[in-house]
Protein backbone atom coordinates (compact mmCIF):
# COMPACT_ATOMS: atom_id res chain seq x y z
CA UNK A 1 -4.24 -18.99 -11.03
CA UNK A 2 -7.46 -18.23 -9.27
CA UNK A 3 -8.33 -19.67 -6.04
CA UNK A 4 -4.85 -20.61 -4.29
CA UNK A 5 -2.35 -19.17 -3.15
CA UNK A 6 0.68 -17.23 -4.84
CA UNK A 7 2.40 -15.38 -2.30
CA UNK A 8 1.82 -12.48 -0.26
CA UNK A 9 2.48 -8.69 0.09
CA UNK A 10 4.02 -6.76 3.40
CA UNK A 11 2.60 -3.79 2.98
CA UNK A 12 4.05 -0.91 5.63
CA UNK A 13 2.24 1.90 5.83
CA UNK A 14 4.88 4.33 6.44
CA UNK A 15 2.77 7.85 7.10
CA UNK A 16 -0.04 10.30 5.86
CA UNK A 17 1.20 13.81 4.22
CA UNK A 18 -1.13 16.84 4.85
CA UNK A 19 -4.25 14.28 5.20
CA UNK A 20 -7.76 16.53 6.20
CA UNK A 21 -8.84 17.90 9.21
CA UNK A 22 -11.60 16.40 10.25
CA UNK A 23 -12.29 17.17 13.92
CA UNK A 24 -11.41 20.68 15.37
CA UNK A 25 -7.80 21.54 14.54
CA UNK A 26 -6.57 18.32 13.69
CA UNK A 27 -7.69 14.36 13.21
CA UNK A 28 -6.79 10.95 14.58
CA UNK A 29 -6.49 9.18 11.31
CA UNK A 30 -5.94 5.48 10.73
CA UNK A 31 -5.99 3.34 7.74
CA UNK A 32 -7.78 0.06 6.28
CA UNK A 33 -6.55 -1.76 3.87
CA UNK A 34 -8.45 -4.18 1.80
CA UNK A 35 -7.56 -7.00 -1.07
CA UNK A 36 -10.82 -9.00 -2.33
CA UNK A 37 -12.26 -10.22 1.08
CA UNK A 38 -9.34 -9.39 3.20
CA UNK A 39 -9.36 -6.11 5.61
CA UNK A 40 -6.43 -4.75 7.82
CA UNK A 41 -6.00 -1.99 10.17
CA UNK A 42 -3.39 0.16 11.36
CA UNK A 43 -3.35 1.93 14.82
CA UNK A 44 -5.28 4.96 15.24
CA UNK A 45 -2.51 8.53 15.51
CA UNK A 46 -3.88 10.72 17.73
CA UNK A 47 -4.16 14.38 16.90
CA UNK A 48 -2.27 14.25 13.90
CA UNK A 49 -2.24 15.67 9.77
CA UNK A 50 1.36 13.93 9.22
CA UNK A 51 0.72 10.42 11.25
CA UNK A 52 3.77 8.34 11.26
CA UNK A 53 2.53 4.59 11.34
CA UNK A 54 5.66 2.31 10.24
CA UNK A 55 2.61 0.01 10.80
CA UNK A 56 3.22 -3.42 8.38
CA UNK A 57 0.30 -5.23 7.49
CA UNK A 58 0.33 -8.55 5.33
CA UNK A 59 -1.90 -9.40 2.46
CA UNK A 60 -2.01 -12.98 1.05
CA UNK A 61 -2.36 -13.16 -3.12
CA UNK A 62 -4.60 -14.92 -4.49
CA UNK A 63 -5.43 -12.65 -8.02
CA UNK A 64 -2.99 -10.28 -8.11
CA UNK A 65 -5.19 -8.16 -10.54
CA UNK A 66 -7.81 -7.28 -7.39
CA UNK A 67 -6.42 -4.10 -6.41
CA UNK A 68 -5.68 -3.35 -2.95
CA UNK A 69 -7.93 -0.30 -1.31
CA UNK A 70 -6.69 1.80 0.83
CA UNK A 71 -9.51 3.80 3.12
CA UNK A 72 -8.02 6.69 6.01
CA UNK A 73 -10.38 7.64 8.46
CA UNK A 74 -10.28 10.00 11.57
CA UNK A 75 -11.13 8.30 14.68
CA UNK A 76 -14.40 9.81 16.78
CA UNK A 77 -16.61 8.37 19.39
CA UNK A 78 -19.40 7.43 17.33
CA UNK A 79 -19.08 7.60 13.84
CA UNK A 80 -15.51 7.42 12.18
CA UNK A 81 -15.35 10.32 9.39
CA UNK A 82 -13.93 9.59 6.11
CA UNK A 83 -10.56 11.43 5.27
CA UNK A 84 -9.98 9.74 1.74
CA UNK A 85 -9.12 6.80 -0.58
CA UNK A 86 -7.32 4.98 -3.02
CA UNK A 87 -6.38 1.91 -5.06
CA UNK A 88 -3.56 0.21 -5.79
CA UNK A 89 -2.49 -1.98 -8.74
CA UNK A 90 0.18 -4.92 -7.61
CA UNK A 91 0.43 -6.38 -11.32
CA UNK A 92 3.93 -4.44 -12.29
CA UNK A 93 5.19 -5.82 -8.70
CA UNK A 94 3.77 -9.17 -9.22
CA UNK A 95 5.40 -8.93 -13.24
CA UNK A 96 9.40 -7.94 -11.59
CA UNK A 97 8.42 -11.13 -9.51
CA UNK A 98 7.90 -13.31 -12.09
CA UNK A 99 11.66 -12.31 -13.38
CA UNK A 100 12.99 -14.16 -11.11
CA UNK A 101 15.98 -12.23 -10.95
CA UNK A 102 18.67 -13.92 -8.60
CA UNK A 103 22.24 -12.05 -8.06
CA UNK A 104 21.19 -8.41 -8.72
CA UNK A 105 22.80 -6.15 -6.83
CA UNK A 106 21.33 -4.13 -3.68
CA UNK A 107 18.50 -1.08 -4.98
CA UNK A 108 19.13 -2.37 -8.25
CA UNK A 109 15.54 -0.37 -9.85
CA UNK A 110 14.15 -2.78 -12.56
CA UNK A 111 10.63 -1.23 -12.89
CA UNK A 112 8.88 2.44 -12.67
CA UNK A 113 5.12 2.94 -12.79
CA UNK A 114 4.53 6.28 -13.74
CA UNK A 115 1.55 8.60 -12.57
CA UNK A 116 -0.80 8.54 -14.52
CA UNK A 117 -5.27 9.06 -14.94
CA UNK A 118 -5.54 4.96 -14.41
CA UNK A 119 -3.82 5.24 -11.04
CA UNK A 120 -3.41 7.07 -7.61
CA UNK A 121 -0.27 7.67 -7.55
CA UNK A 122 1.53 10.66 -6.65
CA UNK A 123 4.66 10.53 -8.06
CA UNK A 124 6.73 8.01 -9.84
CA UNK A 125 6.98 4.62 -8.20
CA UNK A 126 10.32 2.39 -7.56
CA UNK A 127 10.00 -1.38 -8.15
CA UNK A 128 13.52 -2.36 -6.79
CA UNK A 129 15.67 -5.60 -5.32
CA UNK A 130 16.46 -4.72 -1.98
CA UNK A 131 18.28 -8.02 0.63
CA UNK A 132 17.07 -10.42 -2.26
CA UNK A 133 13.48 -8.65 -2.09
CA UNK A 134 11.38 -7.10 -4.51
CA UNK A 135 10.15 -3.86 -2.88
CA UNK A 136 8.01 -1.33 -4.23
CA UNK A 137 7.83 2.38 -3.09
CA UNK A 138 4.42 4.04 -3.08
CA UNK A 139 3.18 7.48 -2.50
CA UNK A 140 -0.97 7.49 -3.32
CA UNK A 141 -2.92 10.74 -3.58
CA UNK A 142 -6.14 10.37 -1.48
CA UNK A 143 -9.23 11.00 -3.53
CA UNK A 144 -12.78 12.38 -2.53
CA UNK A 145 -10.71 14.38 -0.17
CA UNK A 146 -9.42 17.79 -0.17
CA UNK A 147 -5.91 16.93 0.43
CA UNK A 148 -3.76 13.89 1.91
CA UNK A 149 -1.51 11.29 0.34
CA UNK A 150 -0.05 8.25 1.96
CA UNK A 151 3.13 6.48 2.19
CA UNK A 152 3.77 3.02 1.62
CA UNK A 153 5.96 0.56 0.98
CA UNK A 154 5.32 -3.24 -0.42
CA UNK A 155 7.86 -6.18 -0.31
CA UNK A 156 6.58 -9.53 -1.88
CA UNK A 157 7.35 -13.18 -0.22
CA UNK A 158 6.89 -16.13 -1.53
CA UNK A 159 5.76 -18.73 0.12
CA UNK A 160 7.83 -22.17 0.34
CA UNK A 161 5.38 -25.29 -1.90
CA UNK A 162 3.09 -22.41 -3.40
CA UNK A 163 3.09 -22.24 -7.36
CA UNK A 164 4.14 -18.66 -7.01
CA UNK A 165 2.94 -16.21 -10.01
């Protein structure tokens, strides 16, 4: 399984809840996201504890047991101040996947990941069919931070002559 290519994840960040304050009043927070090697961005919110991104960033799987690392920072001149992080386990995505399930109906939920000391999550998490896609609904708790928790939302696609998962 290691060293090609199995598919890969949208991943939209959809918004930060009640992230720090990290520059007077407020922040300009963006995020990086990481997998292995890989590092995206989303744009930078100016001014903002609640930033609305909708941004949708793309990961390609090679080992879906590498979690994916999620890193919000608040924009400055100089130095960019850290506002939080978290990780991300794609296994019970990658499992509902492997299913194969063809002809379910639409928001059909086949899997919830549950909160729990192993994770970041913040509440219970949807694994769902959605258009013939398996989507996953994500809320993450920051951590070393005082507050913040992000909003995501992952859809797997497989790619056409891969040897999926």
């Amino acid at each position: 399984m290691l060293g090609h290519l199995v598919g890969l994840v949208k991943v939209r960040v959809v918004r930060g809840v009640n992230l720090a304050v990290r520059d007077l009043r407020s922040s300009d927070p963006y995020v990086i996201v990481r997998m292995g090697k890989q590092k995206l961005k989303t744009r930078v919110i100016k001014k903002t504890t609640n930033p609305e991104w909708n941004d949708e960033l793309t990961l390609s799987i090679e080992n879906p047991a590498v979690p994916v690392r999620l890193e919000v920072y608040d924009k400055d001149t100089f130095i960019d101040d850290a506002m939080g992080n978290a990780e991300l386990d794609i296994r019970s995505l990658v499992e509902v996947v492997k299913m194969k399930l063809d002809g379910i109906q639409d928001n059909t939920v086949v899997k919830k990941v549950i909160p729990d000391r192993q994770n970041c999550l913040a509440e219970e998490s949807a694994i769902y069919i959605s258009e013939g896609k398996v989507k996953q609904d994500v809320v993450l708790r920051l951590r070393d931070v005082e507050c913040g928790e992000i909003e995501l939302q992952l859809q797997w696609v497989d790619i056409p002559g891969s040897k999926g998962v």
